[in-house]
N, C-alpha and C. Protein backbone atom coordinates (compact mmCIF):
# COMPACT_ATOMS: atom_id res chain seq x y z
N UNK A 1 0.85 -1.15 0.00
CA UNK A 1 0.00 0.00 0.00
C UNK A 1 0.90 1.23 0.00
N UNK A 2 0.72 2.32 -0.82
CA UNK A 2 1.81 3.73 -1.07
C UNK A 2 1.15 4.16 -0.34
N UNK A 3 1.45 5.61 0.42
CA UNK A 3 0.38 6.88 0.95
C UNK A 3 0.47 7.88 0.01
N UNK A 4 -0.46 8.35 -0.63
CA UNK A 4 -0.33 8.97 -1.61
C UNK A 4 -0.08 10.72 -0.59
N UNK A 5 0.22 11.85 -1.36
CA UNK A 5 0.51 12.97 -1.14
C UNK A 5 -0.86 14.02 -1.55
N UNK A 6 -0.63 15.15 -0.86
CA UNK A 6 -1.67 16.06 -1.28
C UNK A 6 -1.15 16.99 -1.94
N UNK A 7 -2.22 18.17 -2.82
CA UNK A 7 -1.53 18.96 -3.08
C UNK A 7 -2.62 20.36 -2.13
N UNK A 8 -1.70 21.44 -2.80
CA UNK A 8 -2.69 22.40 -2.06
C UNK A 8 -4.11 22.31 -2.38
N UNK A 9 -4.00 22.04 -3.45
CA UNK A 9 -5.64 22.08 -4.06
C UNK A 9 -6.61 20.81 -4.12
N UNK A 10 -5.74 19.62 -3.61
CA UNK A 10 -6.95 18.61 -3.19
C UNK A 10 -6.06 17.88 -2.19
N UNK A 11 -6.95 18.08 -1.16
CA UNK A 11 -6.64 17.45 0.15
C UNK A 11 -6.93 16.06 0.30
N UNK A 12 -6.15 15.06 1.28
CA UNK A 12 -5.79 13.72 1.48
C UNK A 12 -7.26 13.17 2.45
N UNK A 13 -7.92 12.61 2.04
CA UNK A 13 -9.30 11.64 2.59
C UNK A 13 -8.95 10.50 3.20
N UNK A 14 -9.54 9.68 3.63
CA UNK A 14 -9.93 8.61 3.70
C UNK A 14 -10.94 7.57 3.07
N UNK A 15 -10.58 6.69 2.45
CA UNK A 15 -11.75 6.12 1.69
C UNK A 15 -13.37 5.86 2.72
N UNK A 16 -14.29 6.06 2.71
CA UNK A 16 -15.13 5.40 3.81
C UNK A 16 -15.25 3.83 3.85
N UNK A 17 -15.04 3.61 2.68
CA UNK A 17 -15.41 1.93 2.61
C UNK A 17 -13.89 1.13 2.90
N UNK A 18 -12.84 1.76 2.52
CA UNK A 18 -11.39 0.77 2.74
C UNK A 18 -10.77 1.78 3.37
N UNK A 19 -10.91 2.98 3.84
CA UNK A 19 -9.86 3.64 4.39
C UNK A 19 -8.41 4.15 4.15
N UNK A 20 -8.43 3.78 2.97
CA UNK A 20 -7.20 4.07 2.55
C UNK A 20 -7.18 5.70 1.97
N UNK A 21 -5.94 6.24 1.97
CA UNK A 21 -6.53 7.75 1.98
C UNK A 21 -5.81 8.19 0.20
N UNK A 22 -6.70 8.74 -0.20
CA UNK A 22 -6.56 8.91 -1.46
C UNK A 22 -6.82 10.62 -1.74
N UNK A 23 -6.38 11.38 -2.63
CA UNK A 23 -6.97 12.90 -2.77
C UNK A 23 -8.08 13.05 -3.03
N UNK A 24 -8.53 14.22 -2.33
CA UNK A 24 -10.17 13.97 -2.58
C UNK A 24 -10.52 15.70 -3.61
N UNK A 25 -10.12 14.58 -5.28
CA UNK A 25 -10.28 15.96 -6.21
C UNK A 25 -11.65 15.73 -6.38
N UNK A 26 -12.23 17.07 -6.95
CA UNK A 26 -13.87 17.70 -7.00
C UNK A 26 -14.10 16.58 -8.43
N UNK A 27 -13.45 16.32 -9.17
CA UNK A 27 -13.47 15.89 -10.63
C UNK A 27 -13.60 14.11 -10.24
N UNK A 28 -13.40 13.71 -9.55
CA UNK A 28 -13.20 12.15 -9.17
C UNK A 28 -15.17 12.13 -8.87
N UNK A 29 -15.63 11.47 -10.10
CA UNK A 29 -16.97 10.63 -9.68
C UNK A 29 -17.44 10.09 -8.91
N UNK A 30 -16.27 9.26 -8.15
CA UNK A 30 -16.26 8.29 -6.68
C UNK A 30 -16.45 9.23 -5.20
N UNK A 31 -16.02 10.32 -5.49
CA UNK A 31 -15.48 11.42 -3.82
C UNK A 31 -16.96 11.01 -3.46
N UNK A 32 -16.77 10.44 -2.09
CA UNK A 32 -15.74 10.44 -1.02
C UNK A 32 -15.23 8.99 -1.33
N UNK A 33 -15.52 8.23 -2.36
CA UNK A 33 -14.49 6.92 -1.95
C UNK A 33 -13.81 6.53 -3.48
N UNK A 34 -12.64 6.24 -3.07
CA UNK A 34 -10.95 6.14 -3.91
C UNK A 34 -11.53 5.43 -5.01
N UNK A 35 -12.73 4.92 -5.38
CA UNK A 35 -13.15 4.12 -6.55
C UNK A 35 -13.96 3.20 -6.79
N UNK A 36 -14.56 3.32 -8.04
CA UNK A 36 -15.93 2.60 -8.35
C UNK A 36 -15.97 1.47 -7.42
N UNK A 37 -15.59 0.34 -7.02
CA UNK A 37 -15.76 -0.40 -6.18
C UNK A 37 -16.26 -0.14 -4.95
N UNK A 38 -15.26 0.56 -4.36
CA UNK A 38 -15.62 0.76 -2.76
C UNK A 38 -16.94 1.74 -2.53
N UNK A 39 -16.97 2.67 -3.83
CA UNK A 39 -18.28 3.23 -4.13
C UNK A 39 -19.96 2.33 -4.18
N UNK A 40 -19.94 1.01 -4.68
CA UNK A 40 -20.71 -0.22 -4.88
C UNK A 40 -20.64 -1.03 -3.83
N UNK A 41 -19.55 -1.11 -3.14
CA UNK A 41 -19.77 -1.78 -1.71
C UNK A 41 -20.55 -0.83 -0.77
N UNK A 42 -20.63 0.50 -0.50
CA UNK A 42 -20.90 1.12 0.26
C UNK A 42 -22.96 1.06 -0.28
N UNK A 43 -22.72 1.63 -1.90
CA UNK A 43 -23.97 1.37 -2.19
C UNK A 43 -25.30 0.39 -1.81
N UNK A 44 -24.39 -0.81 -1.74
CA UNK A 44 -25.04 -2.24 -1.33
C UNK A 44 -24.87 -2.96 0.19
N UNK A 45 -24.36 -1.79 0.64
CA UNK A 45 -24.93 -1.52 2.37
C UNK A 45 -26.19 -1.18 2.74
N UNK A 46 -26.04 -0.23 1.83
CA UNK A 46 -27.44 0.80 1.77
C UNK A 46 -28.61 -0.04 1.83
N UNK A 47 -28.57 -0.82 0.85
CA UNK A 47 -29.24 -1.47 -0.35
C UNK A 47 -29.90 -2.62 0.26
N UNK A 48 -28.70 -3.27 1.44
CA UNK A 48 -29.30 -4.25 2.24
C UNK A 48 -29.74 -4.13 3.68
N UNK A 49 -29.49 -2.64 3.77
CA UNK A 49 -29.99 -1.77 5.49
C UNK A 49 -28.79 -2.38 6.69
N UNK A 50 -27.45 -2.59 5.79
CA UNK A 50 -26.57 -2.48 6.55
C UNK A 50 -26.06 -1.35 7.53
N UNK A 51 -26.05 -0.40 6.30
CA UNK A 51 -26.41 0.93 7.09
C UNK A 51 -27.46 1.61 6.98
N UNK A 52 -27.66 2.31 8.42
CA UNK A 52 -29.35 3.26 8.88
C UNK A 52 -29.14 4.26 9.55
N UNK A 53 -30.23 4.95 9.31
CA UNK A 53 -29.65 6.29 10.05
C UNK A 53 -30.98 6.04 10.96
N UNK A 54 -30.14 6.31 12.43
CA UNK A 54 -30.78 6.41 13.84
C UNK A 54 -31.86 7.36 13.91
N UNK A 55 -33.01 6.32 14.10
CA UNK A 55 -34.07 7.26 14.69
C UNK A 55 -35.27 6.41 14.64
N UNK A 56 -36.43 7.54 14.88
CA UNK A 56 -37.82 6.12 14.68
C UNK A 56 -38.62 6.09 13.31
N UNK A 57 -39.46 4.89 13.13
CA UNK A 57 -39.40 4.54 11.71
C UNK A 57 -40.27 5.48 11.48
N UNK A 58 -40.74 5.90 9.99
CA UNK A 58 -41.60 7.18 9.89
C UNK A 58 -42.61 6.00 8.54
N UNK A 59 -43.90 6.34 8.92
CA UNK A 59 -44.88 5.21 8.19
C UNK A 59 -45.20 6.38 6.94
N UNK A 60 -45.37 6.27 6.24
CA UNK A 60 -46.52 7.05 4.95
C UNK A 60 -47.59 6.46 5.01
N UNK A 61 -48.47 7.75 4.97
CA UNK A 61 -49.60 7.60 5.19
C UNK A 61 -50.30 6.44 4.19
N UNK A 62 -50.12 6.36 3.14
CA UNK A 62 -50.19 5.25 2.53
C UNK A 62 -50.48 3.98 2.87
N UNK A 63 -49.27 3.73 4.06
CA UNK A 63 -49.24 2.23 4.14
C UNK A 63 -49.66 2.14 5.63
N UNK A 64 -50.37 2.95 6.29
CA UNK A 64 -50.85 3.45 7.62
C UNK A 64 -52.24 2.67 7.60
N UNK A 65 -52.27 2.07 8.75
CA UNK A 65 -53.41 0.89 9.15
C UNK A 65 -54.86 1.99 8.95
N UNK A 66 -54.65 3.50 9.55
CA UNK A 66 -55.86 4.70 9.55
C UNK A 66 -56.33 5.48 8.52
N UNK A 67 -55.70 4.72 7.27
CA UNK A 67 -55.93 4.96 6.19
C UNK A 67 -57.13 5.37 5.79
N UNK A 68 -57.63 6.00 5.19
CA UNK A 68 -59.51 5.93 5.18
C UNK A 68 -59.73 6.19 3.52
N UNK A 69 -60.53 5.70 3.34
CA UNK A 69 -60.74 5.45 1.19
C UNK A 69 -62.03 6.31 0.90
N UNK A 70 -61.59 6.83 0.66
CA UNK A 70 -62.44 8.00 -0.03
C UNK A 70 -62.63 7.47 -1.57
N UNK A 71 -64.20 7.39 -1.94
CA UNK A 71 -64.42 7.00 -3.24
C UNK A 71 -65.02 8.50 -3.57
């Protein structure tokens, strides 16, 4: 594994998915992570509710038992 260098104009990251720290230029498709891969692993966290964001579940009204049908 190299450590790559920064320059003034794009500063040194961390990948979120491998950690490895890579420059984090505005032009890189992947920012915040070092590349299509670790970009698709992170995706398919998502994807399988590996990751969640803390809090309580929120229903739509939709799928709400108090639903009422208006014809």
């Amino acid at each position: 594994m190299t450590k790559k260098t920064s320059t003034a104009s794009t500063p040194l990251v961390d990948c979120p998915t491998c950690g490895i720290a890579h420059s984090y230029d505005t032009s890189s498709p992947y920012r915040p992570f070092c590349s299509d891969r670790c970009k698709l692993i992170d995706l398919g966290e998502w994807a399988s509710e590996g990751h969640a964001i803390p809090g309580e579940p929120v229903w739509d009204d939709m799928m709400s038992d108090e639903l009422e049908l208006k014809h």
